[in-house]
C-alpha atoms as a PDB file:
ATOM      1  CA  UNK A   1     187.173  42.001 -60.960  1.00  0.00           C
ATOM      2  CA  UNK A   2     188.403  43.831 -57.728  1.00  0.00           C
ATOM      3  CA  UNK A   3     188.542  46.946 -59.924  1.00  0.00           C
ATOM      4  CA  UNK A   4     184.585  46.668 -60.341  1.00  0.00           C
ATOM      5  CA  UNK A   5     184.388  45.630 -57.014  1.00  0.00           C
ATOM      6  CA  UNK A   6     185.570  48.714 -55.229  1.00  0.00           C
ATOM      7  CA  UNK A   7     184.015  50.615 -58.011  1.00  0.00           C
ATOM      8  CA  UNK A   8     180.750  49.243 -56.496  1.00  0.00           C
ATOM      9  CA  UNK A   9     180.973  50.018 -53.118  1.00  0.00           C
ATOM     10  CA  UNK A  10     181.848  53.693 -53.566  1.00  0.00           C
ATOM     11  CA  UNK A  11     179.146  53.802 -55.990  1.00  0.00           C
ATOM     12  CA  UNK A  12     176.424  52.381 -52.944  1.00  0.00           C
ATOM     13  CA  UNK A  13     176.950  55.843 -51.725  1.00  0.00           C
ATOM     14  CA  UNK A  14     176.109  57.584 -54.694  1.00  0.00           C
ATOM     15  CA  UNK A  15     172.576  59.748 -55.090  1.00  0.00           C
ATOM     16  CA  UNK A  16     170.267  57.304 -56.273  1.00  0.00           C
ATOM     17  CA  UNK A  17     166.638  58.819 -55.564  1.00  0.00           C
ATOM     18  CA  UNK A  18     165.895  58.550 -59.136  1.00  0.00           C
ATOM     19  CA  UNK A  19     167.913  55.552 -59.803  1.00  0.00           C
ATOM     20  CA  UNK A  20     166.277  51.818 -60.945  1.00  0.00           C
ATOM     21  CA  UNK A  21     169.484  50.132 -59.284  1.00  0.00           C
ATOM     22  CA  UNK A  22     169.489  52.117 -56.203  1.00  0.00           C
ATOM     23  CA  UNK A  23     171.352  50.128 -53.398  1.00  0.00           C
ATOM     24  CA  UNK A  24     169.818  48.332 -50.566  1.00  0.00           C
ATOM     25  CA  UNK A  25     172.420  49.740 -48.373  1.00  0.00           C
ATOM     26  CA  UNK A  26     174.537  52.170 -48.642  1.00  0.00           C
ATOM     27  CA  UNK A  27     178.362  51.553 -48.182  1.00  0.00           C
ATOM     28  CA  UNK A  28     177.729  47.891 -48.436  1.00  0.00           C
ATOM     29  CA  UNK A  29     178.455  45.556 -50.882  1.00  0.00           C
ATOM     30  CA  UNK A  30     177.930  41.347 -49.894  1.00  0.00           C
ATOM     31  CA  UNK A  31     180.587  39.208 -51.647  1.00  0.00           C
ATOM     32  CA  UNK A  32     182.518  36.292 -50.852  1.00  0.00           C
ATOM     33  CA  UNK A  33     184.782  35.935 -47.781  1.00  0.00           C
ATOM     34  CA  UNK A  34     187.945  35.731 -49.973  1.00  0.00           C
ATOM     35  CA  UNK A  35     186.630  38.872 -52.337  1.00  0.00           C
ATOM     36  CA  UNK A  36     186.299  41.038 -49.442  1.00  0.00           C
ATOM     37  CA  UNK A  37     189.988  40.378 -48.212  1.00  0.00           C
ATOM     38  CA  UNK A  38     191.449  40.430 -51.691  1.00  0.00           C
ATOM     39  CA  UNK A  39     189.744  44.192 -52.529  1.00  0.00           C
ATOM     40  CA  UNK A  40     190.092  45.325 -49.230  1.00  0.00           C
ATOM     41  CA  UNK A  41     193.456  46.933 -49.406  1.00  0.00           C
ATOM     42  CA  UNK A  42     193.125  48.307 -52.761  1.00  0.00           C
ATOM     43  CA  UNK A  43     189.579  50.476 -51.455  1.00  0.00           C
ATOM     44  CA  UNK A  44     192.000  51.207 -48.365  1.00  0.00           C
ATOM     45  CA  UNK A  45     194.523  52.892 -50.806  1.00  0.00           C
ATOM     46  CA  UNK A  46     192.092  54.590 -52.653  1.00  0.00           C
ATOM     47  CA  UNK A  47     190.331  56.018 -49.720  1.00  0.00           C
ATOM     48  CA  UNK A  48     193.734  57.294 -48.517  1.00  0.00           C
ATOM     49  CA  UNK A  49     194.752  59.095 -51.623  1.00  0.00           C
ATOM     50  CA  UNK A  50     191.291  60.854 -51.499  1.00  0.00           C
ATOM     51  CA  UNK A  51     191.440  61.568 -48.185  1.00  0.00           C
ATOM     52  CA  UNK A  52     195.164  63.201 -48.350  1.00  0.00           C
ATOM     53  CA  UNK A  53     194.465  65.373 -51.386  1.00  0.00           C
ATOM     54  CA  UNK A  54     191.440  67.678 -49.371  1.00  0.00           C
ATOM     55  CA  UNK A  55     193.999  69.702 -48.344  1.00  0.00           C
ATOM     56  CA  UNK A  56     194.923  70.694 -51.701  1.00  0.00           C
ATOM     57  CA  UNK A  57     191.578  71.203 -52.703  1.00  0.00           C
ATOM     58  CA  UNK A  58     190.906  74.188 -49.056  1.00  0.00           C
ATOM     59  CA  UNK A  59     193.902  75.543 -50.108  1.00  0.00           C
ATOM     60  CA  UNK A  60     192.329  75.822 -53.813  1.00  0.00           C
ATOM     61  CA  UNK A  61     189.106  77.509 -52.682  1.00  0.00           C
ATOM     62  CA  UNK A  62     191.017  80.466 -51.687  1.00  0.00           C
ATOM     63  CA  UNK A  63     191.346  81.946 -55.048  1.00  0.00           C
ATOM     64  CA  UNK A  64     188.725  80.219 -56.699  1.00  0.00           C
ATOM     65  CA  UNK A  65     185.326  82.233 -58.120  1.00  0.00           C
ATOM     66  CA  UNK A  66     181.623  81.673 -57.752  1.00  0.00           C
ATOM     67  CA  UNK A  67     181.231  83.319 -60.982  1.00  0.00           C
ATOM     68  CA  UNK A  68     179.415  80.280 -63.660  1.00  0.00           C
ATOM     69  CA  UNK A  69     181.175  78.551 -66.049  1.00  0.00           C
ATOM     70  CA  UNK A  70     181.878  80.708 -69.760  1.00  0.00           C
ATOM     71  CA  UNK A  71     180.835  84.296 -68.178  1.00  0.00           C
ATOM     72  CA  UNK A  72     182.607  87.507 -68.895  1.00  0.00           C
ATOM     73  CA  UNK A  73     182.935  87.513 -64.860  1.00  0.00           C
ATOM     74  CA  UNK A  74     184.486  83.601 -65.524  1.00  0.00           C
ATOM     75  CA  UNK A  75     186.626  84.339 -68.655  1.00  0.00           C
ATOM     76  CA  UNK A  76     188.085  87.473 -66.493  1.00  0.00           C
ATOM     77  CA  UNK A  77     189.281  85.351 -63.773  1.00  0.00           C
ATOM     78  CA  UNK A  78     190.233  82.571 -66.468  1.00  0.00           C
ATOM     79  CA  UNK A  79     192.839  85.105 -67.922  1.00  0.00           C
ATOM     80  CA  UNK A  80     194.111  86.374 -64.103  1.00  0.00           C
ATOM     81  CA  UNK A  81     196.741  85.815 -62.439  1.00  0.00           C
ATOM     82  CA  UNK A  82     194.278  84.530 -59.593  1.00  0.00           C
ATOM     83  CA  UNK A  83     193.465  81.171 -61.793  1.00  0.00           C
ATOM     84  CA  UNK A  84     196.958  80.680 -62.035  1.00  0.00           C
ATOM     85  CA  UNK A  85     197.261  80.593 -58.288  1.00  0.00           C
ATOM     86  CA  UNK A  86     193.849  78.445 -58.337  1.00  0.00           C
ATOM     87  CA  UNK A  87     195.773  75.898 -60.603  1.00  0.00           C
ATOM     88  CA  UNK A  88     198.787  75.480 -58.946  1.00  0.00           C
ATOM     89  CA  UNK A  89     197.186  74.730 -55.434  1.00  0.00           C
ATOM     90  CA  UNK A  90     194.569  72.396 -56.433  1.00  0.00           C
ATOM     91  CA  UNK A  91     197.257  70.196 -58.742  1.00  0.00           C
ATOM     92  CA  UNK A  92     197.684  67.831 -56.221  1.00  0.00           C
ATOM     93  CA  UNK A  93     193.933  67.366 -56.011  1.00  0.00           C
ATOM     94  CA  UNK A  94     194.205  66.942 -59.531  1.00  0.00           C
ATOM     95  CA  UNK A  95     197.105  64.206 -59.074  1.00  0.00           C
ATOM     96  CA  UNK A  96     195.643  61.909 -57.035  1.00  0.00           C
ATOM     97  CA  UNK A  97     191.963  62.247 -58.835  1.00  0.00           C
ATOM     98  CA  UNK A  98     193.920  60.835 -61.833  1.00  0.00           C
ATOM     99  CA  UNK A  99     196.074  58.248 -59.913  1.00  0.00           C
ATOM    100  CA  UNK A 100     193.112  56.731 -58.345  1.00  0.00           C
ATOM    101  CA  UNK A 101     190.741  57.133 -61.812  1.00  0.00           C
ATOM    102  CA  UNK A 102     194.135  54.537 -62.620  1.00  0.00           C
ATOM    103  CA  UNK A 103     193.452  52.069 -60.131  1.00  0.00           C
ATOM    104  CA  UNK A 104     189.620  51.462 -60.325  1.00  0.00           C
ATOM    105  CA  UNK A 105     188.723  53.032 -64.055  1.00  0.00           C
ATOM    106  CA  UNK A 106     185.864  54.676 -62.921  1.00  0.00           C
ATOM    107  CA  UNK A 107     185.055  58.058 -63.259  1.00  0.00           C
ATOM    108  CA  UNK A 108     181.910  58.151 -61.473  1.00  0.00           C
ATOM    109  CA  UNK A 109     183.225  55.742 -58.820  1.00  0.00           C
ATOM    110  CA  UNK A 110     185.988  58.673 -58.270  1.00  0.00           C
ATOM    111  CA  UNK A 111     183.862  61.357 -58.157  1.00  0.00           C
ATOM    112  CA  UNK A 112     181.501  60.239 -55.365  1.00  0.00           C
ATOM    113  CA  UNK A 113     184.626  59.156 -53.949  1.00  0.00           C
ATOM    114  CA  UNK A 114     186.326  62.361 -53.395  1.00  0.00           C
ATOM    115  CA  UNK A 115     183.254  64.319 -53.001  1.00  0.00           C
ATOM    116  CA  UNK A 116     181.310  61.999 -50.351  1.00  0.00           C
ATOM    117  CA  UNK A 117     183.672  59.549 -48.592  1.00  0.00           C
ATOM    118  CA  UNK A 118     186.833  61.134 -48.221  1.00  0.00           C
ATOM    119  CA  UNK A 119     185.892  63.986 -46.273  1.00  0.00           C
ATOM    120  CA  UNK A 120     183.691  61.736 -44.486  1.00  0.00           C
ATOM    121  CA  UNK A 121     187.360  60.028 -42.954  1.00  0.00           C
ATOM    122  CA  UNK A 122     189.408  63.415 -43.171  1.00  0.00           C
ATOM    123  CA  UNK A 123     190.082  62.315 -39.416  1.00  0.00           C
ATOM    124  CA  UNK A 124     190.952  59.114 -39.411  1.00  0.00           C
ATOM    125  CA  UNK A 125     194.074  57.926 -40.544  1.00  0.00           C
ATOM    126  CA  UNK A 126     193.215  54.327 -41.698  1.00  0.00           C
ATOM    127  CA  UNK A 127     190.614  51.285 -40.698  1.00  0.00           C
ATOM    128  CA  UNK A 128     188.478  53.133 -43.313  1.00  0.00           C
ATOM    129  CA  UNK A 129     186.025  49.648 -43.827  1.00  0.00           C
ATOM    130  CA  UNK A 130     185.257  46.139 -42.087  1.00  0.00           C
ATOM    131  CA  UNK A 131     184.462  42.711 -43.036  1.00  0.00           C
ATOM    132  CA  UNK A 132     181.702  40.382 -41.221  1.00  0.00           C
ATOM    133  CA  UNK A 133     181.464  36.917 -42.043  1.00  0.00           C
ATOM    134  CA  UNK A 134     177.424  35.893 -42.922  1.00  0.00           C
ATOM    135  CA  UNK A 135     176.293  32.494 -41.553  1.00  0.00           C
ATOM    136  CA  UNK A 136     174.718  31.541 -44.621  1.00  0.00           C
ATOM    137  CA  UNK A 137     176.373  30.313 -47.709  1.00  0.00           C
ATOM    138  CA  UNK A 138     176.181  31.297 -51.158  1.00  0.00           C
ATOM    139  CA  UNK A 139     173.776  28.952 -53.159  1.00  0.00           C
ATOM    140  CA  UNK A 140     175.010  26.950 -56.208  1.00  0.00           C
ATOM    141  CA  UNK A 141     178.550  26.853 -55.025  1.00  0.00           C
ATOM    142  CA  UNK A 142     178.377  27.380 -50.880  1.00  0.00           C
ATOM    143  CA  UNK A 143     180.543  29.797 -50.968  1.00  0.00           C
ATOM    144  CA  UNK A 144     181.261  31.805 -47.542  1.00  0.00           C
ATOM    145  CA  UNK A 145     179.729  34.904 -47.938  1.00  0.00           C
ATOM    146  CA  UNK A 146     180.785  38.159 -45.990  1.00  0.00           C
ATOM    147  CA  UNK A 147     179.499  41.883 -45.725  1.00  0.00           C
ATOM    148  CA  UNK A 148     182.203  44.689 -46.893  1.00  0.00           C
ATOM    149  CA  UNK A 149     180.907  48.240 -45.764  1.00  0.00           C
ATOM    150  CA  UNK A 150     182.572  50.893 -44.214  1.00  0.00           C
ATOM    151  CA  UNK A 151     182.810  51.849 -40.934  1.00  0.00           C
ATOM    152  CA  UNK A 152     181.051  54.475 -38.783  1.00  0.00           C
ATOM    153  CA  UNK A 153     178.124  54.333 -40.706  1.00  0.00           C
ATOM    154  CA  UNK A 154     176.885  50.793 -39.459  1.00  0.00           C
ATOM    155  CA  UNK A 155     178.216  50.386 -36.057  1.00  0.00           C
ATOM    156  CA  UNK A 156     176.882  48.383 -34.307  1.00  0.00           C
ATOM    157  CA  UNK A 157     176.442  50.013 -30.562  1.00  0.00           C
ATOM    158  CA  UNK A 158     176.493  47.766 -27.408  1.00  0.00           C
ATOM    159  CA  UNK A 159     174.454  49.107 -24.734  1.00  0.00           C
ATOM    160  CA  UNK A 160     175.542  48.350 -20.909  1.00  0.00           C
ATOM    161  CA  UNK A 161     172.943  48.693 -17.982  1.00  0.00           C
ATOM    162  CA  UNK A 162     174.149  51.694 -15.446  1.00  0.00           C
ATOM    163  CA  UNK A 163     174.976  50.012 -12.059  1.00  0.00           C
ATOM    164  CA  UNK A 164     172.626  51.704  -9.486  1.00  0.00           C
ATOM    165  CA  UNK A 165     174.547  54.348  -7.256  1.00  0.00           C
ATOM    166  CA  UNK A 166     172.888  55.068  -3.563  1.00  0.00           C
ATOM    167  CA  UNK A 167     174.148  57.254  -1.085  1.00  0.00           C
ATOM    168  CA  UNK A 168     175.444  56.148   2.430  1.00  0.00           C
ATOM    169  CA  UNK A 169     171.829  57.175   4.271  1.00  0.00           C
ATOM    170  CA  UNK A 170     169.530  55.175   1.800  1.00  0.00           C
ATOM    171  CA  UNK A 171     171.844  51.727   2.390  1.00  0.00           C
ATOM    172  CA  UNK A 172     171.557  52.734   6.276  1.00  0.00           C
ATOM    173  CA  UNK A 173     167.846  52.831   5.818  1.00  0.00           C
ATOM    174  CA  UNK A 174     167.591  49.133   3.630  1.00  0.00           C
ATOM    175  CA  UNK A 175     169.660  47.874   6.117  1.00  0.00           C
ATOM    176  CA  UNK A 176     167.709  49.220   9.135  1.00  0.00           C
ATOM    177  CA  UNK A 177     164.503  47.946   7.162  1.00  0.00           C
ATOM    178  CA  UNK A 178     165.736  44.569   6.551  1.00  0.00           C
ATOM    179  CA  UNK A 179     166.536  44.178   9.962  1.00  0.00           C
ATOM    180  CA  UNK A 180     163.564  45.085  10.920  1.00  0.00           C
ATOM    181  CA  UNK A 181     161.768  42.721   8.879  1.00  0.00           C
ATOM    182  CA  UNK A 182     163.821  39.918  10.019  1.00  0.00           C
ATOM    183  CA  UNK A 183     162.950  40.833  13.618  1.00  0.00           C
ATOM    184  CA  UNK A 184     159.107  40.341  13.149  1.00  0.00           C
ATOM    185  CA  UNK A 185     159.380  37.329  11.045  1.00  0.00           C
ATOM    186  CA  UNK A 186     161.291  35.880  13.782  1.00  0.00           C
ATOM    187  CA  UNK A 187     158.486  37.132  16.572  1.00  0.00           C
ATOM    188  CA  UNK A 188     155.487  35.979  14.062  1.00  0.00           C
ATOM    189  CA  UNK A 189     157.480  32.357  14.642  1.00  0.00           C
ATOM    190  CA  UNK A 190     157.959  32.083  17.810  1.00  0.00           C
ATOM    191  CA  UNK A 191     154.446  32.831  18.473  1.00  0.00           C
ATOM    192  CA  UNK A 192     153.344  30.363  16.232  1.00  0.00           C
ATOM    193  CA  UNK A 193     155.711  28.032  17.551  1.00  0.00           C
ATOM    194  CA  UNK A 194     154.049  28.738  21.198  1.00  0.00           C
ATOM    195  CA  UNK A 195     150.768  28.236  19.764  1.00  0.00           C
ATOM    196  CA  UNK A 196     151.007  24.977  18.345  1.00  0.00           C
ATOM    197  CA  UNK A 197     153.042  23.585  21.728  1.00  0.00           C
ATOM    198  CA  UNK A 198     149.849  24.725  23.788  1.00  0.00           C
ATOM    199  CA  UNK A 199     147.458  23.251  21.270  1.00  0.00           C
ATOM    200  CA  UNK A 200     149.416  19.782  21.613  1.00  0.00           C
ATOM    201  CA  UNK A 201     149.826  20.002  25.180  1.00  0.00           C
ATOM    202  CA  UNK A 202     145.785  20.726  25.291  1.00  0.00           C
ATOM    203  CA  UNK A 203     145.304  17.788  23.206  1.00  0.00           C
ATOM    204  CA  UNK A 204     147.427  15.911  25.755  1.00  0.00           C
ATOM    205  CA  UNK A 205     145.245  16.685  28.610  1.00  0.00           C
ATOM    206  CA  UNK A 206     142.180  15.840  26.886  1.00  0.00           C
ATOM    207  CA  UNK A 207     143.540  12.251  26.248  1.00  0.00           C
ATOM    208  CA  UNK A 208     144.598  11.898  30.024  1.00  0.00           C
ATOM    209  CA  UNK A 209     140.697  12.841  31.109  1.00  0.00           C
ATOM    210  CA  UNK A 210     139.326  10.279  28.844  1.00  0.00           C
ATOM    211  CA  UNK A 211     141.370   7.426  29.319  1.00  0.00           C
END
């Protein structure tokens, strides 16, 4: 079960243009909470024997030949001492190809493998995939259900407002502004203020005269 598990999410990333079963995402399988944790490691492992054996495979394209398969040009460079050298370098390669073909028993799983994700982490030494827990269960038995996919290819990025800078003479001239402001505010009262004591003290007087 966890072998066809990994299998499956190296195969998301596999060219399906002209495939019925093409994935919804690629480098994302949804399983259960405890499947993702259980297969986890073993995808780890495999992505770190990939990702170790690219050096075999530079150090193999040094004496390798563009010439096609079962040409003279080929079969001349098959029978060289140049395809020796091509062998011995790229062994390693070869190795871990074969140890990881072991662990998931897939070949086509392996090959997209090698050939897509591990020089995609050639950089990174480990972390090579996450797990996110989804809020909704699985129907029929409820089970939790959680999102394995790999990482740097879904990030999600959080995006932070810059704080405003000014320089010293714009602040001075807020500042002077706001002041400013305040000053006629205050003035606009006062005179208001003044108003409405003269209009009650006219009022007054006019009560006086009539009584």
């Amino acid at each position: 079960m966890l072998q066809n598990l990994a299998s499956s999410l190296f195969l998301t990333e596999r060219d399906a243009e002209f495939d019925e079963n093409e994935p919804k995402v690629k480098g994302r399988v949804v399983t259960t909470l405890e499947k993702a944790k259980e297969v986890r490691p073993l995808v780890e492992k495999c992505i770190t024997i990939a990702r170790k054996s690219l050096a075999a495979g530079d150090a193999a394209e040094e004496f390798a030949t563009d010439a096609e398969r079962g040409t003279d040009e080929w079969r001349t460079w098959r029978d060289s001492e140049q395809w020796r050298k091509w062998a011995d370098a790229r062994a390693p390669a070869v190795a871990a190809r074969r140890h990881v073909l072991r662990l998931i028993r897939d070949k086509k799983a392996v090959r997209v493998l090698f050939d897509e994700i591990a020089p995609r982490f050639a950089d990174r030494d480990g972390g090579y995939t996450r797990i996110m827990r989804l809020a909704t269960v699985r129907l029929g038995d409820a089970g939790t259900r959680a999102i394995l996919e790999f990482v740097g290819k879904h990030d999600r990025v959080v995006e932070r407002s810059e704080k405003p800078a000014f320089s010293d003479d714009e602040i001075d001239d807020e500042v002077d502004d706001e002041v400013d402001d305040e000053v006629v505010d205050t003035t606009a009262e006062d005179d208001s203020d003044a108003g409405e004591s003269a209009e009650v003290e006219s009022a007054d007087d006019t009560v006086d005269k009539e009584d």
